[in-house]
N, C-alpha and C. Protein backbone atom coordinates (compact mmCIF):
# COMPACT_ATOMS: atom_id res chain seq x y z
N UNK A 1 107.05 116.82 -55.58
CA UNK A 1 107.25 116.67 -57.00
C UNK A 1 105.88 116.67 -57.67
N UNK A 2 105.65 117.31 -58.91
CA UNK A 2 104.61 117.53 -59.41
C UNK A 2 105.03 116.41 -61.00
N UNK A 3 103.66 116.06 -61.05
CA UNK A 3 103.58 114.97 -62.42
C UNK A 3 102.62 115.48 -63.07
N UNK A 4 103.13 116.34 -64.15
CA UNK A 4 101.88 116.87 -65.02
C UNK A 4 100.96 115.33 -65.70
N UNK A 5 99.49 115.50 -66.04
CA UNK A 5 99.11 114.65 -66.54
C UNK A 5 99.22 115.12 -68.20
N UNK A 6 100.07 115.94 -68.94
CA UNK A 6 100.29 116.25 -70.19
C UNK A 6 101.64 115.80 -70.36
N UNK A 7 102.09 115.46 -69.80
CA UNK A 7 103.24 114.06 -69.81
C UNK A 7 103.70 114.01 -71.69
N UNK A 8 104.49 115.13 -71.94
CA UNK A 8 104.87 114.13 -73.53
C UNK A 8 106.26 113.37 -73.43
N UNK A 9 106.42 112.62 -74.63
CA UNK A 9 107.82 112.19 -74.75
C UNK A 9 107.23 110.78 -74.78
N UNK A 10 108.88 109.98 -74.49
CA UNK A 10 108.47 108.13 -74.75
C UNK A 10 107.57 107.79 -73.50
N UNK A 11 106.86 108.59 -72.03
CA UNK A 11 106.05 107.96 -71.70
C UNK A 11 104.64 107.78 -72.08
N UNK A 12 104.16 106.50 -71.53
CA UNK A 12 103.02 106.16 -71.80
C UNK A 12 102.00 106.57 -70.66
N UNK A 13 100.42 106.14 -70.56
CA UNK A 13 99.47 106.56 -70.36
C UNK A 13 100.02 105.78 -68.98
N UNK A 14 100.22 104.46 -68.69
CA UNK A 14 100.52 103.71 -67.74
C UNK A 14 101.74 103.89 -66.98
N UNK A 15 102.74 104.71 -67.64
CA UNK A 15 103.78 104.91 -67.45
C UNK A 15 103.27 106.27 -66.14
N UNK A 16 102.68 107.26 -66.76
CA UNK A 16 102.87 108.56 -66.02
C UNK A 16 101.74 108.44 -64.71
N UNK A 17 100.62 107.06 -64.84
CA UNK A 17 99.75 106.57 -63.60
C UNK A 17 100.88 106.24 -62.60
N UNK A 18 102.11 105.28 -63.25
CA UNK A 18 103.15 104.65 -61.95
C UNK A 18 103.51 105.53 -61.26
N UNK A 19 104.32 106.66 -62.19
CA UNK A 19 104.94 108.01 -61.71
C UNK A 19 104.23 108.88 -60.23
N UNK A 20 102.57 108.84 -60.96
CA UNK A 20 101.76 109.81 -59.78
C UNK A 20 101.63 108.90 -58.44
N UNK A 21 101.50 107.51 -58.85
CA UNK A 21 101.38 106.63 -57.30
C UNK A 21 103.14 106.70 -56.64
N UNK A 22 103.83 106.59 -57.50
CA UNK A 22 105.25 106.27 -56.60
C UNK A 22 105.95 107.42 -56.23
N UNK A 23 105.79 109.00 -57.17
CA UNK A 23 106.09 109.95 -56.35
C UNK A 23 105.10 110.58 -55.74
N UNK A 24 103.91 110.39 -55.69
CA UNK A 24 102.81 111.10 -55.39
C UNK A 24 102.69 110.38 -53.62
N UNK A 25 103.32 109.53 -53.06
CA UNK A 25 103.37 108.86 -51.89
C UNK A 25 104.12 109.00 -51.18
N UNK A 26 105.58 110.29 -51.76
CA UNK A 26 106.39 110.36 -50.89
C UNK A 26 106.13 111.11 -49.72
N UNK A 27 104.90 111.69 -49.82
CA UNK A 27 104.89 113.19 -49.49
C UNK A 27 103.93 112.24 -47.93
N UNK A 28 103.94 111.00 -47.95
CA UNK A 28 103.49 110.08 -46.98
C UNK A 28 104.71 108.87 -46.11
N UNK A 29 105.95 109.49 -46.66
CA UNK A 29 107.10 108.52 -46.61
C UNK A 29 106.93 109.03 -44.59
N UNK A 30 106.79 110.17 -44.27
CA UNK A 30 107.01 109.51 -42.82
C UNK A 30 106.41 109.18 -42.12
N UNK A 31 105.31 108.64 -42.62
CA UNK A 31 104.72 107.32 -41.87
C UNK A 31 105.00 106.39 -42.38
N UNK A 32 105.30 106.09 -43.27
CA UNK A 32 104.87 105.05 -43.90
C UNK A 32 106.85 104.27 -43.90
N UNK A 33 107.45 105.26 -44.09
CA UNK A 33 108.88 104.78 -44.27
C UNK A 33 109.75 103.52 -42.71
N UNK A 34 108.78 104.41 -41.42
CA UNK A 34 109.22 103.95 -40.50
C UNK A 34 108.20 102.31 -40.62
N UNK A 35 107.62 102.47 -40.77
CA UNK A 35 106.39 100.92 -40.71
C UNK A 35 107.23 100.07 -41.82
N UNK A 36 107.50 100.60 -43.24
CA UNK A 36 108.51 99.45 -43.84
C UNK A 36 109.74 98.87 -43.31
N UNK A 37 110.24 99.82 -42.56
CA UNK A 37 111.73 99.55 -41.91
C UNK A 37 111.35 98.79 -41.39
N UNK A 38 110.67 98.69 -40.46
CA UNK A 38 110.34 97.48 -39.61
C UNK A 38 109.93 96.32 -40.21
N UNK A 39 108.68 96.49 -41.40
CA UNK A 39 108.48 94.90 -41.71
C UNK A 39 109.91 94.40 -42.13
N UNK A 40 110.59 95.11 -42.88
CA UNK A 40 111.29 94.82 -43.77
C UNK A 40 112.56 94.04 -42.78
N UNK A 41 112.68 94.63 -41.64
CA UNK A 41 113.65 93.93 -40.41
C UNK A 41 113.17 92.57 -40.09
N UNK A 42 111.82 92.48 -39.88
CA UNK A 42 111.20 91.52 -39.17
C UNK A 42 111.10 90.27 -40.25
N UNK A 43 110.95 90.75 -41.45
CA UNK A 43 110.83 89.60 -42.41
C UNK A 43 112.58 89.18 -42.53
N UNK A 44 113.06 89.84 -42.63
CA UNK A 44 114.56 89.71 -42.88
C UNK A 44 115.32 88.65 -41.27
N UNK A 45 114.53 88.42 -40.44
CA UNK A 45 114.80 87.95 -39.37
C UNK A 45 115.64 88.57 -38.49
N UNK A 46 115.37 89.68 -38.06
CA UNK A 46 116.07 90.43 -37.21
C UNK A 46 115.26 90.60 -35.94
N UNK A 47 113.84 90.98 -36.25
CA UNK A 47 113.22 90.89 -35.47
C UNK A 47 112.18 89.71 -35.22
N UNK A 48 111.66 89.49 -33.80
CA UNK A 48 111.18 88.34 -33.65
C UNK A 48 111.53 87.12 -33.26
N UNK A 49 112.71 87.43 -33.85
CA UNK A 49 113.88 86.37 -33.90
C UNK A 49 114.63 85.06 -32.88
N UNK A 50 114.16 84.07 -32.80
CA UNK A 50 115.27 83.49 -31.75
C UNK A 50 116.49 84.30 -31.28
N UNK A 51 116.44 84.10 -30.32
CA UNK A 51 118.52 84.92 -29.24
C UNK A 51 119.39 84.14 -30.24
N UNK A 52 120.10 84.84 -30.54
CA UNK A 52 121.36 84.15 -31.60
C UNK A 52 122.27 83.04 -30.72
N UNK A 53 122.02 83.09 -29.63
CA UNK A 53 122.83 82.21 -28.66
C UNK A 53 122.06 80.51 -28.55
N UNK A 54 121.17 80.44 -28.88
CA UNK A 54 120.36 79.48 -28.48
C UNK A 54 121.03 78.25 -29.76
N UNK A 55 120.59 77.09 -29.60
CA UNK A 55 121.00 75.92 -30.42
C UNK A 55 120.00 75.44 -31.18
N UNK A 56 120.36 75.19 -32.49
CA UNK A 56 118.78 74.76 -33.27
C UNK A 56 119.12 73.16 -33.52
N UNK A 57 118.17 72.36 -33.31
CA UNK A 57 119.09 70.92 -33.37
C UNK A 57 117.93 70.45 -34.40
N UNK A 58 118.35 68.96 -35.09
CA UNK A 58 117.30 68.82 -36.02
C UNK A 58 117.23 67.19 -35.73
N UNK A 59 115.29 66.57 -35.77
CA UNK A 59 115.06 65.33 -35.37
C UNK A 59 116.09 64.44 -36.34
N UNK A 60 116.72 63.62 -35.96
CA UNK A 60 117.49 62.79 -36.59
C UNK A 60 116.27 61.88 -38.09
N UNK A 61 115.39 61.86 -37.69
CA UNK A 61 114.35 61.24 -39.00
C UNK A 61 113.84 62.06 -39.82
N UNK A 62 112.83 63.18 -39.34
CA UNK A 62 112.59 63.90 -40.07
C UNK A 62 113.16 65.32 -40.69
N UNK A 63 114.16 65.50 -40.10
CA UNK A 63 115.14 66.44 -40.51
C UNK A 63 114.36 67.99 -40.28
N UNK A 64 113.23 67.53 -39.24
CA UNK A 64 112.76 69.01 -38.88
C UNK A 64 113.75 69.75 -37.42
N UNK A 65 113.52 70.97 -37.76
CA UNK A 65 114.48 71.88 -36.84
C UNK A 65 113.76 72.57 -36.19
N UNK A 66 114.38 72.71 -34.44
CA UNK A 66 114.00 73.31 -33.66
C UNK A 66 114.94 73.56 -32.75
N UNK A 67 114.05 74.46 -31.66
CA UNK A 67 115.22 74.34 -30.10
C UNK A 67 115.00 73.83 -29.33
N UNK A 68 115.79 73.17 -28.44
CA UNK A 68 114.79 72.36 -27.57
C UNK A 68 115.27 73.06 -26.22
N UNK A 69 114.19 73.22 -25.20
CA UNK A 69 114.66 74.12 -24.08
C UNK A 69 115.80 73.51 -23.05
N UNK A 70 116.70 74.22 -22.57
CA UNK A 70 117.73 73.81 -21.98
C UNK A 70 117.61 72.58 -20.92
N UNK A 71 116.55 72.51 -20.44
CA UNK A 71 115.90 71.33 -19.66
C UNK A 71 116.23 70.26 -20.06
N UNK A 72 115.68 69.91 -21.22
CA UNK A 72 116.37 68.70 -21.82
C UNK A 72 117.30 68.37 -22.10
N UNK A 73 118.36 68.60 -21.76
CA UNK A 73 119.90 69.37 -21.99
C UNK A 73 120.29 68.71 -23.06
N UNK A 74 122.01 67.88 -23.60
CA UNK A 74 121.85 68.09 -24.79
C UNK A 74 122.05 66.36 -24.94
N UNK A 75 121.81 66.30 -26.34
CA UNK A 75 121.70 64.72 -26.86
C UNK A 75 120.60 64.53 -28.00
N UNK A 76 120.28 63.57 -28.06
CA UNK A 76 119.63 63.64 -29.57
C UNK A 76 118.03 63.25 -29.03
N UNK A 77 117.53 64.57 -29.88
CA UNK A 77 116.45 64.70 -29.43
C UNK A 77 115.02 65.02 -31.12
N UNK A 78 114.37 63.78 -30.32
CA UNK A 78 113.32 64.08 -31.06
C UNK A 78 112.01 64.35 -31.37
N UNK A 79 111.41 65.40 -32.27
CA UNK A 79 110.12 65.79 -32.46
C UNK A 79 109.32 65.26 -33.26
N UNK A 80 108.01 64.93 -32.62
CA UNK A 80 106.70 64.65 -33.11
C UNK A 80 105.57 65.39 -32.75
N UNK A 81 105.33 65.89 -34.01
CA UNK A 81 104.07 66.77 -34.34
C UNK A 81 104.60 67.35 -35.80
N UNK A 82 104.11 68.56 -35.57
CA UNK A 82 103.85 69.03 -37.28
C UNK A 82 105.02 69.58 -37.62
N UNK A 83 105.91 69.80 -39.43
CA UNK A 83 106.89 70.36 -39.45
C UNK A 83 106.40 71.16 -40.83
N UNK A 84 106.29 72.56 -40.45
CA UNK A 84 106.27 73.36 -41.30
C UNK A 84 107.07 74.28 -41.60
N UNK A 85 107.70 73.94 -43.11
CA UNK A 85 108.58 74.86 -43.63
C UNK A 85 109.59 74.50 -42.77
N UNK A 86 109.89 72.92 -42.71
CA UNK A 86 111.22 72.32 -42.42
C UNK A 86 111.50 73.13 -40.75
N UNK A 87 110.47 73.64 -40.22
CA UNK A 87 109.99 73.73 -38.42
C UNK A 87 109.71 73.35 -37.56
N UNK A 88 110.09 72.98 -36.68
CA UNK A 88 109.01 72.18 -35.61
C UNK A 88 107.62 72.98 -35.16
N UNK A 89 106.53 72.89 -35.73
CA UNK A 89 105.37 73.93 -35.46
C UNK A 89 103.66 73.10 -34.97
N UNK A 90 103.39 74.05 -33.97
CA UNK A 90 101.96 73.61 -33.52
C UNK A 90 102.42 72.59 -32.03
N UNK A 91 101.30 71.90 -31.54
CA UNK A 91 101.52 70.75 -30.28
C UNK A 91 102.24 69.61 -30.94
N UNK A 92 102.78 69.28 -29.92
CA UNK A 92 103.46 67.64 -29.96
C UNK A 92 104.60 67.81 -28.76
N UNK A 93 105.70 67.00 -29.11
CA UNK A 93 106.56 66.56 -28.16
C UNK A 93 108.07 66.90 -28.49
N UNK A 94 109.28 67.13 -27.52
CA UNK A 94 110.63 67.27 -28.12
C UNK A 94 110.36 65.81 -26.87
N UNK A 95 111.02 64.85 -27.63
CA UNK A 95 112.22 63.67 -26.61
C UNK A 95 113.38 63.29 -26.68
N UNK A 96 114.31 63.69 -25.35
CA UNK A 96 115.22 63.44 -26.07
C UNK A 96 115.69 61.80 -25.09
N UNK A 97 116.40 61.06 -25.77
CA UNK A 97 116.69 60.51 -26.16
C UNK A 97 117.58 59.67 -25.73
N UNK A 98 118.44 58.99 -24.68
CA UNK A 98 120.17 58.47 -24.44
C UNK A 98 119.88 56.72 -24.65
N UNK A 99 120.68 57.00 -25.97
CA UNK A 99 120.42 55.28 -26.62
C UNK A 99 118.94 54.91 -26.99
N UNK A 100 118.57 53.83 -26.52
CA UNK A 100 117.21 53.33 -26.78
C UNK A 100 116.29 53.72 -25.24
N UNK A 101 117.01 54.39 -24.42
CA UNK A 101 116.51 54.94 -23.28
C UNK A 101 115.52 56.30 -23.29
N UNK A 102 114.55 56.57 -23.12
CA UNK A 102 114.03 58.00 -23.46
C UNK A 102 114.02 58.76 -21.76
N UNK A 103 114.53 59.81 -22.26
CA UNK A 103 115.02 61.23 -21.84
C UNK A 103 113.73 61.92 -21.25
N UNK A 104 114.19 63.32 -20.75
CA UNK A 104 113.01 63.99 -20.45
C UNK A 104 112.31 64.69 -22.04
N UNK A 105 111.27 65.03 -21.46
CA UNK A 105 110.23 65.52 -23.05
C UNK A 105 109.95 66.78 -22.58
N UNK A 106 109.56 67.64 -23.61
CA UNK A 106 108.65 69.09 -23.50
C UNK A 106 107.21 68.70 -24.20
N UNK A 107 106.31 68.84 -23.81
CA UNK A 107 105.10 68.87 -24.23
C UNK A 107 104.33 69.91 -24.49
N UNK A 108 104.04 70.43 -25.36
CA UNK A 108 104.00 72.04 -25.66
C UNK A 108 103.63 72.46 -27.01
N UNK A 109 103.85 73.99 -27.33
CA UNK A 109 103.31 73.97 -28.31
C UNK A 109 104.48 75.09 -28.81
N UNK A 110 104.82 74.64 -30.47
CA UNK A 110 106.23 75.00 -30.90
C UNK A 110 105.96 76.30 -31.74
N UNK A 111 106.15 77.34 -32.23
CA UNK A 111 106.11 77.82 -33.35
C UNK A 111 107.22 78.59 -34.21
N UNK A 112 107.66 77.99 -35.39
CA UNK A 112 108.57 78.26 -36.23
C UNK A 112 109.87 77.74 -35.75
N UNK A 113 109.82 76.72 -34.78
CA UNK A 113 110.72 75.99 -34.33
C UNK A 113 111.41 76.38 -32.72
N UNK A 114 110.50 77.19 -32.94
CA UNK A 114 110.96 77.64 -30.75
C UNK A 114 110.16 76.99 -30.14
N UNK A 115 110.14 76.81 -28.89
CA UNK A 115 108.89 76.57 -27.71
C UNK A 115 107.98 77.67 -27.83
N UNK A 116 106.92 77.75 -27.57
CA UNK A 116 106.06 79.14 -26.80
C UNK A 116 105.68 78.42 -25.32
N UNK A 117 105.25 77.16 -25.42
CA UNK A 117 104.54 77.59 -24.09
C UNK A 117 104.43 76.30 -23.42
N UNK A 118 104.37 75.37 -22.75
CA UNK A 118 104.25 73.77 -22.04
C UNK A 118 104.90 73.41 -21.34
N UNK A 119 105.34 72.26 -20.86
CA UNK A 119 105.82 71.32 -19.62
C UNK A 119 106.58 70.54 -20.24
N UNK A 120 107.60 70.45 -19.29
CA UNK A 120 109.22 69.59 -19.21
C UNK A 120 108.41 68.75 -18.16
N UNK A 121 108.71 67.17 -18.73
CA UNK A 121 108.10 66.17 -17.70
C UNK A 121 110.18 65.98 -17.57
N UNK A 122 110.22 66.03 -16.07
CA UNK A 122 111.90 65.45 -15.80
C UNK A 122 111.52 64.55 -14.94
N UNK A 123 113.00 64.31 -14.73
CA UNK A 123 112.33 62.75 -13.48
C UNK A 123 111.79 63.41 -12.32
N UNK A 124 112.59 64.48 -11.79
CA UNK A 124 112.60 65.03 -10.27
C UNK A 124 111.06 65.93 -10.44
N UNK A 125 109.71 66.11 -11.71
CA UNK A 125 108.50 66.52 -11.48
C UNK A 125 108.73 67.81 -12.83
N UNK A 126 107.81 68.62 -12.62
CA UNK A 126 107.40 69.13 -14.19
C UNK A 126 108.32 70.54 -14.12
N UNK A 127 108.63 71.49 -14.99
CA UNK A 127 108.67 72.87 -15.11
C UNK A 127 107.46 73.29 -16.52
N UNK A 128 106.84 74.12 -15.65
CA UNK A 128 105.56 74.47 -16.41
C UNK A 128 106.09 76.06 -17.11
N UNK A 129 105.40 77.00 -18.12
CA UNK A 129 105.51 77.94 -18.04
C UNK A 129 105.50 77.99 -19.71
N UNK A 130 106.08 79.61 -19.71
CA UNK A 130 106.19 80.14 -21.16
C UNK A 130 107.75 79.67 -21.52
N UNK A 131 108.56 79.90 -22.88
CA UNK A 131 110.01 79.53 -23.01
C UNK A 131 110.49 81.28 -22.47
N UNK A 132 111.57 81.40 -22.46
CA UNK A 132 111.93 82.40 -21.86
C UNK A 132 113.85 82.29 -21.45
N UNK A 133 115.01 83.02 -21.87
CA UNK A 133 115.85 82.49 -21.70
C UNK A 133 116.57 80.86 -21.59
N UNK A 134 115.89 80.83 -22.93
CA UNK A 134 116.40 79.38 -22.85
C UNK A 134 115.65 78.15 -22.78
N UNK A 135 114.41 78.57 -22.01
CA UNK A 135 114.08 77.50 -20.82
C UNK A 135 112.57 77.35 -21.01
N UNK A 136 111.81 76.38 -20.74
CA UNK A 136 110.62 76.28 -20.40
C UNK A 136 110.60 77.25 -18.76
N UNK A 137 109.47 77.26 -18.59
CA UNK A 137 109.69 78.11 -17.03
C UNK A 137 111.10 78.78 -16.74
N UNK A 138 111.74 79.34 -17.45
CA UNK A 138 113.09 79.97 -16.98
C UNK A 138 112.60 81.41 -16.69
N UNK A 139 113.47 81.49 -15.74
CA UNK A 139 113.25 83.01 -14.96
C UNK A 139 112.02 83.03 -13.91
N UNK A 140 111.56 84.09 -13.80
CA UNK A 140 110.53 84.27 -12.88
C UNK A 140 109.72 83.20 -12.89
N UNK A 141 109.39 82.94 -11.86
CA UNK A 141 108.01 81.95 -11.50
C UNK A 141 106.73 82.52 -12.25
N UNK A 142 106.05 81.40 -12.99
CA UNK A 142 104.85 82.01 -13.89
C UNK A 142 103.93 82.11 -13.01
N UNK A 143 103.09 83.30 -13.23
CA UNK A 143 101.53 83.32 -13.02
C UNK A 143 100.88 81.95 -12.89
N UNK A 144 99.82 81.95 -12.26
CA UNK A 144 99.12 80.91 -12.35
C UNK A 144 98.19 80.23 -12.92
N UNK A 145 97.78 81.64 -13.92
CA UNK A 145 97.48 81.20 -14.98
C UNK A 145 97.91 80.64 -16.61
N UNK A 146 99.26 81.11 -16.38
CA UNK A 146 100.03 80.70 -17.00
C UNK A 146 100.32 79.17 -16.95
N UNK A 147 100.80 78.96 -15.87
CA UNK A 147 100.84 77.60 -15.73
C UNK A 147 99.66 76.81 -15.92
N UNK A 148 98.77 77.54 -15.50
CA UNK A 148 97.47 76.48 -15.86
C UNK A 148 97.45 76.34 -17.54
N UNK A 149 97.32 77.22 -18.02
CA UNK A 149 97.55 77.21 -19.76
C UNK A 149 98.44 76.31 -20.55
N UNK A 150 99.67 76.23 -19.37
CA UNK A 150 101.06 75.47 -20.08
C UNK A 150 100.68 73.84 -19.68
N UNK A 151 99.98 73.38 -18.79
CA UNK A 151 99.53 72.41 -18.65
C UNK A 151 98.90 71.83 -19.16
N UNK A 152 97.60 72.90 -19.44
CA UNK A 152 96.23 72.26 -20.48
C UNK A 152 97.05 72.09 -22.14
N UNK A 153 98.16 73.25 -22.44
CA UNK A 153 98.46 72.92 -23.76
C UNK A 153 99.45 71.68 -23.66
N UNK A 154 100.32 71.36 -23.02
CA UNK A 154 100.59 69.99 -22.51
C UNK A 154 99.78 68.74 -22.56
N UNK A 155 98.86 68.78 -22.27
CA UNK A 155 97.70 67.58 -22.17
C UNK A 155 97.30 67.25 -23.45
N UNK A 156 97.38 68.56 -24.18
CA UNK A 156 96.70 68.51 -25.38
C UNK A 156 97.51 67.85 -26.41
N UNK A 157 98.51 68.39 -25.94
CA UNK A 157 99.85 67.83 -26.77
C UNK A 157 100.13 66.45 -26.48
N UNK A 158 100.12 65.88 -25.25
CA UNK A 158 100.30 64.44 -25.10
C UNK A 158 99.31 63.85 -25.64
N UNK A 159 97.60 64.19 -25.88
CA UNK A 159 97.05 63.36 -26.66
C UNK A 159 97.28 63.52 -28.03
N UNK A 160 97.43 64.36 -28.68
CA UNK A 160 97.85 64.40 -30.34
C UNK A 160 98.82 63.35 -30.07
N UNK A 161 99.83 62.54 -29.44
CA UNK A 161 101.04 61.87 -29.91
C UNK A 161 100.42 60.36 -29.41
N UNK A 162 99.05 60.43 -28.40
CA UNK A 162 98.54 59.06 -28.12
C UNK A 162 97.69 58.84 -29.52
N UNK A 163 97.10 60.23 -29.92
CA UNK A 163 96.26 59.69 -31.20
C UNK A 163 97.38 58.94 -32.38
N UNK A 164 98.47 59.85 -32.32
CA UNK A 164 99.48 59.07 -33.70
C UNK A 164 99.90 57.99 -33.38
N UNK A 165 100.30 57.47 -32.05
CA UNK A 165 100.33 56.34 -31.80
C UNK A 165 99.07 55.02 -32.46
N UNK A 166 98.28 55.98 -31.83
CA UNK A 166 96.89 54.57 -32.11
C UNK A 166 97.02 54.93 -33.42
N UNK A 167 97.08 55.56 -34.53
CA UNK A 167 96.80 55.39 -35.62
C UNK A 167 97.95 54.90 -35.98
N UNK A 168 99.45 54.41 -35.80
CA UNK A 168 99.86 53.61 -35.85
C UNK A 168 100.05 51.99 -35.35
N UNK A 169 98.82 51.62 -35.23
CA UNK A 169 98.87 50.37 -34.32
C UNK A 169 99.69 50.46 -33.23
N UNK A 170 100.07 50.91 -32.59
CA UNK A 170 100.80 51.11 -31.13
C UNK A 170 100.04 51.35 -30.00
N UNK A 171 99.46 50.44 -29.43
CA UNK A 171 98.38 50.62 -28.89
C UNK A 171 99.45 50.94 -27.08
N UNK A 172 100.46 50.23 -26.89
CA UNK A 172 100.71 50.83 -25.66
C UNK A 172 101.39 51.71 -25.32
N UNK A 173 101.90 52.35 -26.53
CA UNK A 173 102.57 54.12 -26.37
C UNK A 173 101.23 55.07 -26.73
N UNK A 174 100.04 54.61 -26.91
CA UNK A 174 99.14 55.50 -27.38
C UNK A 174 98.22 55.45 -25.60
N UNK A 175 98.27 54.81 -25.31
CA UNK A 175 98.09 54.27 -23.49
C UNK A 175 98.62 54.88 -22.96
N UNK A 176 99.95 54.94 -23.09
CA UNK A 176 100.90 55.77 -22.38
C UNK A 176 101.06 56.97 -22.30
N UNK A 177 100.66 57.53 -23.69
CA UNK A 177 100.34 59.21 -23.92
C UNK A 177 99.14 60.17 -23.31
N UNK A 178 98.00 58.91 -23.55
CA UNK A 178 96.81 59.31 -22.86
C UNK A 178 96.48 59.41 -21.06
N UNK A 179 97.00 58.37 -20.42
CA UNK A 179 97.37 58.54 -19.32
C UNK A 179 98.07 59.45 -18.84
N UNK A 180 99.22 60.12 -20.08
CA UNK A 180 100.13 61.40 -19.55
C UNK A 180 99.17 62.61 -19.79
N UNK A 181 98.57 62.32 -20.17
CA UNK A 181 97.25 63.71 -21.04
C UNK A 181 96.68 64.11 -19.63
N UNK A 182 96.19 62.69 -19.16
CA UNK A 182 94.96 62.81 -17.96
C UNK A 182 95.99 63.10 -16.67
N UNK A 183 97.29 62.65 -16.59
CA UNK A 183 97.80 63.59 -15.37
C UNK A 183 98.31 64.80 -15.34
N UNK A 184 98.67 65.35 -16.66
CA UNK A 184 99.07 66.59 -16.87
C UNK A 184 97.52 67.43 -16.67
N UNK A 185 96.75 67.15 -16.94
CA UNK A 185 95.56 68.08 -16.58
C UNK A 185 94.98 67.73 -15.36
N UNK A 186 95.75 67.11 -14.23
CA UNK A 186 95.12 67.18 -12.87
C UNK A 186 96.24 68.16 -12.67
N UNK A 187 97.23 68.71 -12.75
CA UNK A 187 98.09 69.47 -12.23
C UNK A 187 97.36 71.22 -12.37
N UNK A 188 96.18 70.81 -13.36
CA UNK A 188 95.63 72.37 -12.86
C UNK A 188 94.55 72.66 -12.28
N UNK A 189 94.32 71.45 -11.37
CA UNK A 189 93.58 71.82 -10.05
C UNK A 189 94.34 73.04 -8.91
């Protein structure tokens, strides 16, 4: 399409500039058409996306939402660390929870309310790894460097929740976190 710049009639000077950028770009639509489809999927949440199968549960206090990996299986479970955009996001902890009894935890690091990457402390010893079907460590056995990674971000994560502790006067859950810090990072010897 051609846009004369002698343009008469009710357009304006600004009017017939829009014209040359918005038809003057079609003639770039196939590159450019396939790259919008996509953002336009990915923002729309199609892509990227949590498995539509998975469960999003939300901390009973702060009303932030996440998933918590099948490990922890189900019951009321709660997160501490950061909640962005009503997310569970960055290091901290999922615990869950039976009564005033605490459950197994993920220690890890969350983003937009999934797992990416840390350690399930259970009673019977750890599952380390990336999330993956569901699961902390689900599926294939991780690399070993992987696991070393999911550990150190683990450690890291148990001290962010000893620091919120101590900055809540809680001096023996902030003990308790830090001690979990320092054995989660002997596991990557």
């Amino acid at each position: 399409m051609v846009i004369a710049d002698d343009m008469e009639g009710p357009f304006t000077t600004g009017a017939r500039i829009m014209a040359k950028r918005v038809f003057g770009g079609i003639r770039r639509s196939p590159v450019i058409l396939p790259i919008a489809l996509v953002m336009i999927l990915y923002l729309n949440g199609t892509g990227g996306a949590a498995p539509a199968d998975l469960h999003w549960s939300e901390d009973p206090g702060s009303h932030c939402e996440f998933i918590a990996p099948a490990s922890l299986t189900s019951g009321p479970t709660f997160w501490i660390g950061a909640c962005i955009d009503g997310k569970a996001s960055g290091e901290g902890m999922l615990r869950r929870r039976d009564g005033d009894r605490a459950g197994p935890a993920f220690f890890g690091r969350m983003k937009d309310g999934i797992p990416e990457i840390g350690v399930i402390d259970l009673a019977e010893g750890y599952r380390a790894g990336s999330f993956s079907d569901g699961d902390i460590g689900g599926g294939a056995e991780p690399d070993q460097q992987k696991r070393i990674d999911a550990f150190r971000i683990a450690a890291e994560a148990a001290r962010s929740i000893s620091v919120k502790y101590a900055g809540e006067n809680n001096a023996g859950s902030a003990h308790l976190y830090e001690e979990l810090a320092k054995t989660l990072e002997l596991q990557t010897d």
